[in-house]
Each structure stands twice: as structure tokens, then as C-alpha cells.
N, C-alpha and C. Protein backbone atom coordinates (compact mmCIF):
# COMPACT_ATOMS: atom_id res chain seq x y z
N UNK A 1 0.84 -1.19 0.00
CA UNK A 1 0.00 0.00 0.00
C UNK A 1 0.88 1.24 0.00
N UNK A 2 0.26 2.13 -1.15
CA UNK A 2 1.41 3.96 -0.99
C UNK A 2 1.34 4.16 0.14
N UNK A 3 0.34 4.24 1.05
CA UNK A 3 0.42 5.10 1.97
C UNK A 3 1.40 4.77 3.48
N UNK A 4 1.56 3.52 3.10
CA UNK A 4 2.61 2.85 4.56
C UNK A 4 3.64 3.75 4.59
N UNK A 5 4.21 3.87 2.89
CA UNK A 5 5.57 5.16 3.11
C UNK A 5 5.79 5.98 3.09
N UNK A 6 4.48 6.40 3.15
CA UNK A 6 4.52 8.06 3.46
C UNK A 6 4.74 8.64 5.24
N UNK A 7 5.44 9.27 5.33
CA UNK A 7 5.31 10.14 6.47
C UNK A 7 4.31 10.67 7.49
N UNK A 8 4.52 10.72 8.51
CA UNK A 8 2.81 10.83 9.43
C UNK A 8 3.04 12.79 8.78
N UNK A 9 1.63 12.87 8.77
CA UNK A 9 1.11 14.49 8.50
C UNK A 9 1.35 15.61 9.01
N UNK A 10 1.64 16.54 9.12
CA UNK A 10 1.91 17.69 9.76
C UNK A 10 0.59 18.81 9.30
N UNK A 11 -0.25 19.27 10.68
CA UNK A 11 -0.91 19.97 10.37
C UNK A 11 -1.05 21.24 11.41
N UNK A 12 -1.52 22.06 11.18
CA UNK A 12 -1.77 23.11 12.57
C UNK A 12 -3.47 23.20 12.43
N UNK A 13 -4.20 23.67 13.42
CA UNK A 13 -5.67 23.28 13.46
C UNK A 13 -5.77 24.53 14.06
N UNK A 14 -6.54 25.21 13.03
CA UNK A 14 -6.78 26.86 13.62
C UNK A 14 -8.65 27.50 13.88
N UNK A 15 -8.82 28.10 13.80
CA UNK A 15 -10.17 28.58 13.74
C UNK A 15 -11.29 27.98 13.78
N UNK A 16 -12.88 28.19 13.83
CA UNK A 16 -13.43 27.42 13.35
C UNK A 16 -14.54 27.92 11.96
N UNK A 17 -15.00 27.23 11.03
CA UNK A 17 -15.27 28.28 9.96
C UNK A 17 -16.68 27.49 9.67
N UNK A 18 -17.23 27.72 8.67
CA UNK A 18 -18.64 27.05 7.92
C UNK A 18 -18.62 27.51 6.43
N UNK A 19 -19.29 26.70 5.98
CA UNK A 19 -19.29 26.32 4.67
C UNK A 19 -20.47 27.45 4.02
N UNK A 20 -19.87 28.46 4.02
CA UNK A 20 -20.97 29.91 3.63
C UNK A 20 -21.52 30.00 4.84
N UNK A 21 -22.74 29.49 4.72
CA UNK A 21 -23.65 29.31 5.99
C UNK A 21 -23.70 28.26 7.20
N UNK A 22 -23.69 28.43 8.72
CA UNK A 22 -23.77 27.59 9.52
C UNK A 22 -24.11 26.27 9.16
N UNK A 23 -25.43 26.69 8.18
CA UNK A 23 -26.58 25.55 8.63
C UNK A 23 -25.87 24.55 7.28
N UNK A 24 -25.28 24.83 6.73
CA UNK A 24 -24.22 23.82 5.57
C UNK A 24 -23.07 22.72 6.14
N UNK A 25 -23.07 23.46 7.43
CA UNK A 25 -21.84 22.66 7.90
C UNK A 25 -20.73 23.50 8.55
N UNK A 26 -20.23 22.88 9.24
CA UNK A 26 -19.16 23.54 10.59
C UNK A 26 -17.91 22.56 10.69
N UNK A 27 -16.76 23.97 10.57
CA UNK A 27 -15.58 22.85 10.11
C UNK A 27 -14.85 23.44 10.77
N UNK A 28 -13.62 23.07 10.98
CA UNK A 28 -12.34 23.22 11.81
C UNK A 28 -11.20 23.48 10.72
N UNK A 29 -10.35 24.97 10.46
CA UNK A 29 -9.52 25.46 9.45
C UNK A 29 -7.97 24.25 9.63
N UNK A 30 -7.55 23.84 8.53
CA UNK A 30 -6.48 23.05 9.10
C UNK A 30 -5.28 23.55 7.84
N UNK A 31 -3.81 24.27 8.21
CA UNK A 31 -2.92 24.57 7.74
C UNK A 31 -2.24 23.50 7.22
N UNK A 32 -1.91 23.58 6.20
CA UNK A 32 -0.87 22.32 5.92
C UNK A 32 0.77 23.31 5.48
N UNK A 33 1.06 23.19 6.89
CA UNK A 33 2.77 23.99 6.21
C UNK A 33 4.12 23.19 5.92
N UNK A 34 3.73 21.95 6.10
CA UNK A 34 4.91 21.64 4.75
C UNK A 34 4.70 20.55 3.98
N UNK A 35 3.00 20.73 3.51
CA UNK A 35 2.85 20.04 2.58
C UNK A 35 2.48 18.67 2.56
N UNK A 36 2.25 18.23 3.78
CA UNK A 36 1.84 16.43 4.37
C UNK A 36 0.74 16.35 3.26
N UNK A 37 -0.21 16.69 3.99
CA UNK A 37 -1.78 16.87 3.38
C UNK A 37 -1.61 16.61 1.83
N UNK A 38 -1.20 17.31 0.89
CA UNK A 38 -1.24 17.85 -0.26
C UNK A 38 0.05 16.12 -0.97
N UNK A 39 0.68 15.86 -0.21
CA UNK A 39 1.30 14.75 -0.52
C UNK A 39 0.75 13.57 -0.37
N UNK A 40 -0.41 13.77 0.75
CA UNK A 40 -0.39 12.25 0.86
C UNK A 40 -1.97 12.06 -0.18
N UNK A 41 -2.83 13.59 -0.75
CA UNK A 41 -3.77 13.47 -1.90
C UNK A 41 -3.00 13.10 -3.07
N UNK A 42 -1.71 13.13 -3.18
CA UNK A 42 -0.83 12.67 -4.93
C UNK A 42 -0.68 11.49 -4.54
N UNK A 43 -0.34 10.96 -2.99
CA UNK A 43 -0.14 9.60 -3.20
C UNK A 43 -1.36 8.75 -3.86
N UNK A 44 -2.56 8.98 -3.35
CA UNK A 44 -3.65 8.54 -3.35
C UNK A 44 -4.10 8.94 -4.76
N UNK A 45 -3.87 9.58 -5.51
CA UNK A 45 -4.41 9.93 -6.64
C UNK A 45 -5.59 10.82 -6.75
N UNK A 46 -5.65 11.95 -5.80
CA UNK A 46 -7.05 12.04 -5.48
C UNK A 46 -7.24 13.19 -6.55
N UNK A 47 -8.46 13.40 -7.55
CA UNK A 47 -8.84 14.18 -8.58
C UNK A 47 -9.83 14.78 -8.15
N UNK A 48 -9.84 16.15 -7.87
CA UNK A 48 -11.58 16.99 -7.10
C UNK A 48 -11.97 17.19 -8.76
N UNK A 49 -13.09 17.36 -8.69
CA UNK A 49 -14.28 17.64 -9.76
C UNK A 49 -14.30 19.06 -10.18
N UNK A 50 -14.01 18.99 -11.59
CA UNK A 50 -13.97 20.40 -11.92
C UNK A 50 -14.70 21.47 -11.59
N UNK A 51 -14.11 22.45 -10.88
CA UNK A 51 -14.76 23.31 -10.18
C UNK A 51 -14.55 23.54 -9.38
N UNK A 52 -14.50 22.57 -8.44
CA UNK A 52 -14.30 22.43 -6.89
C UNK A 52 -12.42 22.38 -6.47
N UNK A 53 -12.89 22.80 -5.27
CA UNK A 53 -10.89 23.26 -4.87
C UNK A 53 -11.03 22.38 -3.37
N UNK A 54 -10.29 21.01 -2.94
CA UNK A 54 -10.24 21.10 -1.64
C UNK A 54 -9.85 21.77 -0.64
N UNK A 55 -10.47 21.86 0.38
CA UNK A 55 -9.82 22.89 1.36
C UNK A 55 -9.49 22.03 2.69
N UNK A 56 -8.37 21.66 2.99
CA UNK A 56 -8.38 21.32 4.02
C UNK A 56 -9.13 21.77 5.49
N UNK A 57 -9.29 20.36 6.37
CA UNK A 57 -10.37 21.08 7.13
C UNK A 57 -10.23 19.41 8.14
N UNK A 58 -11.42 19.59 9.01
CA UNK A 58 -11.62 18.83 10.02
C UNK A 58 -13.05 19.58 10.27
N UNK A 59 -13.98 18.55 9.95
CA UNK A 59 -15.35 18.44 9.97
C UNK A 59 -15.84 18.48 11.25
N UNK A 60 -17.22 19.40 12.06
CA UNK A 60 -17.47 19.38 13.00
C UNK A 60 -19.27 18.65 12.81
N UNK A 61 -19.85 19.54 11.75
CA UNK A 61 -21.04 19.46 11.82
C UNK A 61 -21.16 19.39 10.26
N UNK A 62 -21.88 18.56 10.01
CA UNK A 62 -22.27 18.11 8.58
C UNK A 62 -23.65 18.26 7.66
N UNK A 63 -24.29 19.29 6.98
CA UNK A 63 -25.54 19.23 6.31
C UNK A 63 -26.11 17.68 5.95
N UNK A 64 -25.34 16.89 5.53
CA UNK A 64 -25.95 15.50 5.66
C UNK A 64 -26.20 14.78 6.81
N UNK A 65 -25.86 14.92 8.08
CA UNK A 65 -25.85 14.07 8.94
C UNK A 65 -26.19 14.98 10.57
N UNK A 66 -26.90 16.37 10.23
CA UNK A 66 -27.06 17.36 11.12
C UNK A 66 -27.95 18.10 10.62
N UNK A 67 -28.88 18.38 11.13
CA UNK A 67 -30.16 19.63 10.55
C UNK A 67 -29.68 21.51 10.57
N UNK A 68 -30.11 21.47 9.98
CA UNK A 68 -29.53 22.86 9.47
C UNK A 68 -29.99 24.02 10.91
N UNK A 69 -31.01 23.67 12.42
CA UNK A 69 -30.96 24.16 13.14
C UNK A 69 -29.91 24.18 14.25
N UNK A 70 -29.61 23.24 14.27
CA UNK A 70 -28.85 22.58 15.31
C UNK A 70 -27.36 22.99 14.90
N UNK A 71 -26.93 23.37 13.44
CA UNK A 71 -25.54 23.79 12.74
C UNK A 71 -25.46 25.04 13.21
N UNK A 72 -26.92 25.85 13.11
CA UNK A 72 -26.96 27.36 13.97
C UNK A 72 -27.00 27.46 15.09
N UNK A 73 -27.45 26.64 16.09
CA UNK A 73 -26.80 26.75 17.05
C UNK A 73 -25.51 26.21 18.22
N UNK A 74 -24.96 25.32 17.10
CA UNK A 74 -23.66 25.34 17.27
C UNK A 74 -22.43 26.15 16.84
N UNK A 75 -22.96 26.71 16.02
CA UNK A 75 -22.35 28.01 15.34
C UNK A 75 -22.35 28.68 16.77
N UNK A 76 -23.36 29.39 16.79
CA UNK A 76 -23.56 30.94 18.10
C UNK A 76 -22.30 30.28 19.35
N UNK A 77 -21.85 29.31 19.89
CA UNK A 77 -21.14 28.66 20.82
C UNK A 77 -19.49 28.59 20.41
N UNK A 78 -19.95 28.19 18.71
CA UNK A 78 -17.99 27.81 18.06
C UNK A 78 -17.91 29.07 17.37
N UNK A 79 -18.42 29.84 16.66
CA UNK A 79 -17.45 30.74 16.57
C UNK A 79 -16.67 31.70 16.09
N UNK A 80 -16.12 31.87 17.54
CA UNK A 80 -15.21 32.43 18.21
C UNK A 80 -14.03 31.42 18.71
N UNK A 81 -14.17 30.21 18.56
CA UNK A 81 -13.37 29.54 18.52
C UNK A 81 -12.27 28.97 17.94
N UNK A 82 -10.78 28.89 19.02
CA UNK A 82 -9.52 28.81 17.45
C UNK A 82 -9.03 27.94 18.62
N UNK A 83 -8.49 27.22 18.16
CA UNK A 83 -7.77 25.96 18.95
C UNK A 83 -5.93 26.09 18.42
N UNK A 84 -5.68 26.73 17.53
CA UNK A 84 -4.02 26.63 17.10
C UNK A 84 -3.38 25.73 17.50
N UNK A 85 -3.17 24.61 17.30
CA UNK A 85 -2.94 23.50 17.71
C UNK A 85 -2.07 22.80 16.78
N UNK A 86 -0.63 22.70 16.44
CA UNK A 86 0.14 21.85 15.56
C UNK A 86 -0.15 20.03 16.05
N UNK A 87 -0.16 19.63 15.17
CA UNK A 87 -0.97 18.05 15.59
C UNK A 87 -0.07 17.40 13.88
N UNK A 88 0.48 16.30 15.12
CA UNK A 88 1.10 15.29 13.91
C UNK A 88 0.08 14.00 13.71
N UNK A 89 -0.20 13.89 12.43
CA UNK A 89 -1.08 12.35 12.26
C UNK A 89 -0.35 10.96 11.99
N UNK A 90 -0.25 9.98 12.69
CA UNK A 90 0.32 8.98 12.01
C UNK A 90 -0.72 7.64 11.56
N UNK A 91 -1.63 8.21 11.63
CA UNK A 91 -2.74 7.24 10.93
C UNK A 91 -3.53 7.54 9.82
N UNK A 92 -3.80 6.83 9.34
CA UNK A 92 -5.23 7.55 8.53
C UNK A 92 -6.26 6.45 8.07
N UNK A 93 -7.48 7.00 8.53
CA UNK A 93 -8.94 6.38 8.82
C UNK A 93 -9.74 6.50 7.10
N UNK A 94 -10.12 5.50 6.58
CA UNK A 94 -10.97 5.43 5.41
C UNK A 94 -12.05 5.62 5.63
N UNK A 95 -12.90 6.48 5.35
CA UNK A 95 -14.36 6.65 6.04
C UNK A 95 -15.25 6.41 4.91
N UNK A 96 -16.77 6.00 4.98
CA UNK A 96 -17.64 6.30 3.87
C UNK A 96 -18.93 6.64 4.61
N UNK A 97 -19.66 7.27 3.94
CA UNK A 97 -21.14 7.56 4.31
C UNK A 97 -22.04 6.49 3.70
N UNK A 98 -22.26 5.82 5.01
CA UNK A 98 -23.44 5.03 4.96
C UNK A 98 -25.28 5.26 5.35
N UNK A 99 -26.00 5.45 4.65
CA UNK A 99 -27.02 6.31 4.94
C UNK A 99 -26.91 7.28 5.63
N UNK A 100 -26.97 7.80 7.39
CA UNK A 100 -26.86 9.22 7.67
C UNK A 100 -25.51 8.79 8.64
N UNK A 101 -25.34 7.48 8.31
CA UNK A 101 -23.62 7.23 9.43
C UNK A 101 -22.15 7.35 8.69
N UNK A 102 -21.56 7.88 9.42
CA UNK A 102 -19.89 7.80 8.63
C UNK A 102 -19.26 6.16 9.40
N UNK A 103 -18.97 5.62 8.65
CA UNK A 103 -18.25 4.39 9.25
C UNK A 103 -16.73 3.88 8.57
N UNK A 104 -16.16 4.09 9.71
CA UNK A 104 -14.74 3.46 8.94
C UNK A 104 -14.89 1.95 8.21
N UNK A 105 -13.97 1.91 6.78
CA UNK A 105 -13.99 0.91 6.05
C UNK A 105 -12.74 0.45 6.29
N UNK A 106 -11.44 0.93 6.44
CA UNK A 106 -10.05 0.53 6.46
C UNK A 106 -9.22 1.84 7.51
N UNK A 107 -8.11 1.60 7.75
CA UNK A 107 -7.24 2.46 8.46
C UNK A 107 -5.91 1.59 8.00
N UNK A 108 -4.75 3.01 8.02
CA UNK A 108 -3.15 2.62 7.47
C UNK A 108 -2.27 3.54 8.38
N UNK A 109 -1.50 2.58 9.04
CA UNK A 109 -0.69 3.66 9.73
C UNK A 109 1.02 3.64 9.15
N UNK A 110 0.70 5.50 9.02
CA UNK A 110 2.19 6.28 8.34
C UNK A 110 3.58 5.88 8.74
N UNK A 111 4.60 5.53 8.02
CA UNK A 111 5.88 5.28 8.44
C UNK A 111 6.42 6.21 9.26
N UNK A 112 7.26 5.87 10.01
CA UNK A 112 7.86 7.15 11.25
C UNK A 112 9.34 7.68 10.40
């Protein structure tokens, strides 16, 4: 598997933001400063859909899996919230959406 030799991630975890509007979704800003992130999407081959730009992030609240009231008022509480937090990953979790559940399918942990 690519991903065994890749390097655990380097990220910093800043702010908290939403996707235009609260009620879309509530995410956590995540820096990638030297590039983990962005290496370990070439390992993987990952192609976004024309148009679309990924933005790194760390998901709090989700329009699929959260009602668009409950995103607002978790909003009014987060924020103002910034956690700045440098955080190394040495795992990484395969997730898929299964009707309104996220469930891990696989996990690979990064070479040291």
C-alpha cells in the first residue's frame, strides 16, 4: 500500500469556519505547512471535480448528517473559537457515508 511510506502528517488546526452558511456545515480550518496533506492526496491519486478546490479542514457538523438548526446553534457557541494547535497524524482512517452514518472501512498507519 502507498500510503505505509509516506510520512505521518503535519498539520496546525486553527479557527473554526462554515461552509458559507452555519446551517451547511461547521468545520475546523487546518494549515498544511509543509505540505503532508497535499502529498499524501498525490499519493492517493485524489482528482476533485472540476470546479471544486479542496480545502483542508476537520469536519465538526455536517448538512448530511445534522439539521440545518442545530448547525446554527452550534455556530452561536464555536465561533469564536480557534484551537491553534500543531498536531502530527500517524494514521489515517478510510471513512464512507453510509445512509446518515460515517463508518470506517479501512485504516493505514504512516511510516515514522
Amino acid at each position: 500500500d502507498a500510503l505505509t511510506a509516506c510520512a505521518p502528517i503535519e498539520i496546525r488546526i486553527g479557527d473554526v469556519k462554515c461552509w458559507g452558511e452555519p446551517s451547511a456545515g461547521i468545520y475546523l480550518s487546518v494549515e498544511d505547512p509543509t505540505g503532508s496533506v497535499a502529498r499524501i492526496r498525490q499519493v492517493l491519486a485524489i482528482v476533485e471535480p472540476p470546479g471544486l478546490e479542496y480545502v483542508p479542514h476537520i469536519t465538526l457538523m455536517h448538512q448530511r448528517t445534522t439539521d440545518a438548526a442545530r448547525n446554527r446553534a452550534a455556530w452561536e457557541h464555536l465561533a469564536t473559537w480557534r484551537l491553534d494547535q500543531h498536531v502530527l497524524i500517524d494514521a489515517v482512517a478510510v471513512i464512507e457515508l453510509r445512509g446518515s452514518t460515517w463508518e470506517t472501512t479501512g485504516s493505514v498507519r504512516l511510516s515514522r
